[in-house]
C-alpha atoms as a PDB file:
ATOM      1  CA  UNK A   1      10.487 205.925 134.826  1.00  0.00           C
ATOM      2  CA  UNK A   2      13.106 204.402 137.290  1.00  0.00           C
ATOM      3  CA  UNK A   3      11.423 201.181 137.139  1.00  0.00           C
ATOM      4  CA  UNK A   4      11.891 201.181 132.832  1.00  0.00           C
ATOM      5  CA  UNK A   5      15.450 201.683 133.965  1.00  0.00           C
ATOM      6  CA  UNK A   6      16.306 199.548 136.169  1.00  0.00           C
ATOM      7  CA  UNK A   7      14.654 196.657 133.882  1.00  0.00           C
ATOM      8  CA  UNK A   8      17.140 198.028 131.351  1.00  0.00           C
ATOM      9  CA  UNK A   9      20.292 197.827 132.961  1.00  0.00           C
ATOM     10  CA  UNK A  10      19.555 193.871 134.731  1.00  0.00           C
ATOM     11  CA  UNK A  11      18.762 192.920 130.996  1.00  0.00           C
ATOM     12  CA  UNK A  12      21.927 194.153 129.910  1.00  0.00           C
ATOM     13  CA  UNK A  13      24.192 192.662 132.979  1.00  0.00           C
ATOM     14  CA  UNK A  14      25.828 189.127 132.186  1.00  0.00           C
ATOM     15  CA  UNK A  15      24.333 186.126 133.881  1.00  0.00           C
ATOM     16  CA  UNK A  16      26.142 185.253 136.775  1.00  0.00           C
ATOM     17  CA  UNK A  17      28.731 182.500 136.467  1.00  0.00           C
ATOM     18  CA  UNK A  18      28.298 178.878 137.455  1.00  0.00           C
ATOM     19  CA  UNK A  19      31.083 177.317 140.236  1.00  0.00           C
ATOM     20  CA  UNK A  20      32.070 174.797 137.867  1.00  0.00           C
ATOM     21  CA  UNK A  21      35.659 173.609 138.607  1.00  0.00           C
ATOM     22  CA  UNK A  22      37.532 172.520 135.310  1.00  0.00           C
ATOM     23  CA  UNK A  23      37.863 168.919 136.267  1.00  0.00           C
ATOM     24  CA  UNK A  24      34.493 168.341 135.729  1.00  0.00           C
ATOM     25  CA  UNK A  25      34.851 169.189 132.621  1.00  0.00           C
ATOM     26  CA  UNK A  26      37.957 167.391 132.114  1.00  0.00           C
ATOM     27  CA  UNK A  27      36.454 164.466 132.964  1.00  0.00           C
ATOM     28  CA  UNK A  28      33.620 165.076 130.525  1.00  0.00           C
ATOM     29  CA  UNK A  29      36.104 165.280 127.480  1.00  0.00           C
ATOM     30  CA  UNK A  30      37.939 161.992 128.988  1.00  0.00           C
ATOM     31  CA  UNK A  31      34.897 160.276 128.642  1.00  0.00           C
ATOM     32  CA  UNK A  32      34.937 160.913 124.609  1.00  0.00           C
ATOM     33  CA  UNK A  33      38.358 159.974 124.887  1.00  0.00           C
ATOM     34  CA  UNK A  34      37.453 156.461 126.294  1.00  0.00           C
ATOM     35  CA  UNK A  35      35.704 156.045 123.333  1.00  0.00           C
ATOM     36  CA  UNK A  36      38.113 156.865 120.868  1.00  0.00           C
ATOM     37  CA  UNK A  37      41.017 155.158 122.194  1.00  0.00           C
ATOM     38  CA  UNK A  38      38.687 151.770 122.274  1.00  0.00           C
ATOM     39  CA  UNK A  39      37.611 152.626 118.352  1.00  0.00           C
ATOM     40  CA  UNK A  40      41.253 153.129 117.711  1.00  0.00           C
ATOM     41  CA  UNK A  41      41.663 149.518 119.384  1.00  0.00           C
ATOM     42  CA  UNK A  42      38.930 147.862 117.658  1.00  0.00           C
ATOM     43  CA  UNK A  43      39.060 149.528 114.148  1.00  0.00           C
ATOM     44  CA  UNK A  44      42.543 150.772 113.975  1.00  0.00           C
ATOM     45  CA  UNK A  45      45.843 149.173 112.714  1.00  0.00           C
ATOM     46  CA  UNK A  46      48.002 151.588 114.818  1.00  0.00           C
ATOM     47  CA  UNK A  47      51.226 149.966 114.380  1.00  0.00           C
ATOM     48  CA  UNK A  48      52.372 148.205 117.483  1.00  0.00           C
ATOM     49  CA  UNK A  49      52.471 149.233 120.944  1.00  0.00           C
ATOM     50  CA  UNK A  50      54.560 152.650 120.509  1.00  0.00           C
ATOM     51  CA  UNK A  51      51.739 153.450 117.777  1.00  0.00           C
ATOM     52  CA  UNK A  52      49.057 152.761 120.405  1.00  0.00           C
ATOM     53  CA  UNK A  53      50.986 155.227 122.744  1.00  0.00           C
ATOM     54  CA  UNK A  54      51.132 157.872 120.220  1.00  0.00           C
ATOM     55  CA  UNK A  55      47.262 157.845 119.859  1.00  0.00           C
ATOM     56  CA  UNK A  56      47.273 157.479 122.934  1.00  0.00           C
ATOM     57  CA  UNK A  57      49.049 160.426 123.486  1.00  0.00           C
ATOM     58  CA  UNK A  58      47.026 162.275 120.645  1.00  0.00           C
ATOM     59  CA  UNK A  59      43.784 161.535 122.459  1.00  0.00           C
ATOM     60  CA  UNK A  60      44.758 163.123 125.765  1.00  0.00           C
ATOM     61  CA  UNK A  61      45.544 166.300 123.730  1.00  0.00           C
ATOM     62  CA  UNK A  62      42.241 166.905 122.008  1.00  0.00           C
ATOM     63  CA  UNK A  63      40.629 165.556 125.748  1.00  0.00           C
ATOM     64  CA  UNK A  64      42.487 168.590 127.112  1.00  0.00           C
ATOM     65  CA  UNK A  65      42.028 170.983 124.805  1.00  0.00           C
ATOM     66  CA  UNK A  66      38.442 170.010 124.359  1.00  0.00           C
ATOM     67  CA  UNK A  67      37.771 170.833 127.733  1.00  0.00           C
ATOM     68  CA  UNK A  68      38.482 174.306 127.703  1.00  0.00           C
ATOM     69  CA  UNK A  69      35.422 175.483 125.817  1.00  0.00           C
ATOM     70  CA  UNK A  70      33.722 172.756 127.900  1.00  0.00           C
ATOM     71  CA  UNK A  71      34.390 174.091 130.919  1.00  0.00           C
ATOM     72  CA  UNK A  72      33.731 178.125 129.404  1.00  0.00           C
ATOM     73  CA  UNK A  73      30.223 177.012 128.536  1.00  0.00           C
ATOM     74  CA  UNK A  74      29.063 174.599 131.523  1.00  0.00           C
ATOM     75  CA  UNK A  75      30.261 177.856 133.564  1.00  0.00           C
ATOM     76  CA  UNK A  76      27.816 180.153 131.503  1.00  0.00           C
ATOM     77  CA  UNK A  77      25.043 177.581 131.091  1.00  0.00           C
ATOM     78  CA  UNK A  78      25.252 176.614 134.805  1.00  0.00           C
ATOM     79  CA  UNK A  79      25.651 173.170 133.994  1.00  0.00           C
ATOM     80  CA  UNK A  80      27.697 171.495 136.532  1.00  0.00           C
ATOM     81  CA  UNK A  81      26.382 167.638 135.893  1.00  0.00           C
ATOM     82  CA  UNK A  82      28.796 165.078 134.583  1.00  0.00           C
ATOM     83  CA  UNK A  83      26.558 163.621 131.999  1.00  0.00           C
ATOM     84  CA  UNK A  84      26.095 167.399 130.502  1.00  0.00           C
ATOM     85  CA  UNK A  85      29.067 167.749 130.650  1.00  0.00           C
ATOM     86  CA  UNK A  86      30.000 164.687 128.241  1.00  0.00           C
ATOM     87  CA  UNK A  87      27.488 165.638 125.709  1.00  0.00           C
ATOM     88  CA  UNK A  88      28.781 169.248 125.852  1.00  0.00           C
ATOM     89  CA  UNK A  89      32.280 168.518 125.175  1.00  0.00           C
ATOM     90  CA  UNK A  90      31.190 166.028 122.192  1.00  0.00           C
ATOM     91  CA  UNK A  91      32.072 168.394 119.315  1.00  0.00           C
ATOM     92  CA  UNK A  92      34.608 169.867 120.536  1.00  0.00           C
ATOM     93  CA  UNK A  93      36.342 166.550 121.356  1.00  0.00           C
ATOM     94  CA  UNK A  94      35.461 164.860 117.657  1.00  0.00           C
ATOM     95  CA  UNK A  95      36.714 168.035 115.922  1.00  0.00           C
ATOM     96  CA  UNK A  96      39.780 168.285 117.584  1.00  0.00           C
ATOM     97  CA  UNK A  97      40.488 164.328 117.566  1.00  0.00           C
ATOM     98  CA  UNK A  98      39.745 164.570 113.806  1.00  0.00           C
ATOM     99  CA  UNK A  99      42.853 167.330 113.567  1.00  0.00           C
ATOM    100  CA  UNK A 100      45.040 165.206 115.560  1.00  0.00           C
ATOM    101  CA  UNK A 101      44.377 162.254 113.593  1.00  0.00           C
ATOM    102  CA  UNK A 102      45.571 164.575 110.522  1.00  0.00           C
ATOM    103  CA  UNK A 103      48.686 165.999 112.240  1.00  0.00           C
ATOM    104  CA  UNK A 104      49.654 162.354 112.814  1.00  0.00           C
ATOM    105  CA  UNK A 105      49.268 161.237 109.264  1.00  0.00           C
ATOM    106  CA  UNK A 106      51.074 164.500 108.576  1.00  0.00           C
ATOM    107  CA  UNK A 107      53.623 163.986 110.860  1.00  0.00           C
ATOM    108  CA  UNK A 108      54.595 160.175 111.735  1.00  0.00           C
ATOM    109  CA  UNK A 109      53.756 158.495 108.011  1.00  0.00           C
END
């Protein structure tokens, strides 16, 4: 009978966390942001250079705020690898580059 319980209450603890520092997964979300600041080169009319340093500015945002959920599940998953890490913070990035893409339609035209 004290096995059955002890069985119960390690099911019911939380895994333990992964050491995964936030930079990691920083650099994860940069790495989407690479990308979209060379499609906003190559596809995008963004209006001179101060245009280019608004998007740029835009894509650092959704990098950094993209990261944050990264970061939460690379620490729960125990994924500390950089290439996890980029695919992890994919749609978080995209989502949140897709908002900031509105806010500057909204907000600058």
């Amino acid at each position: 009978m004290a096995k059955r319980d002890s069985r119960a209450t390690q099911a019911s603890e939380p895994a333990p966390v992964a050491d995964v520092p936030y930079h990691r997964a920083l650099f994860g979300a940069l790495g989407w942001g690479v990308v979209a600041f060379a499609l906003q080169v190559v596809f995008g009319g963004t209006g001179g250079t101060t245009g280019l340093l608004i998007q740029v500015g835009w894509i650092l945002i959704a990098a950094v705020l993209a990261a944050w959920p990264t970061w939460y599940a690379a620490r729960r998953r125990g994924w500390p690898e950089l290439w996890k890490l980029f695919l992890l913070a994919a749609p978080a990035f995209w989502v949140l580059r897709a908002v900031t893409l509105i806010l500057d339609r909204l907000l600058f035209h």
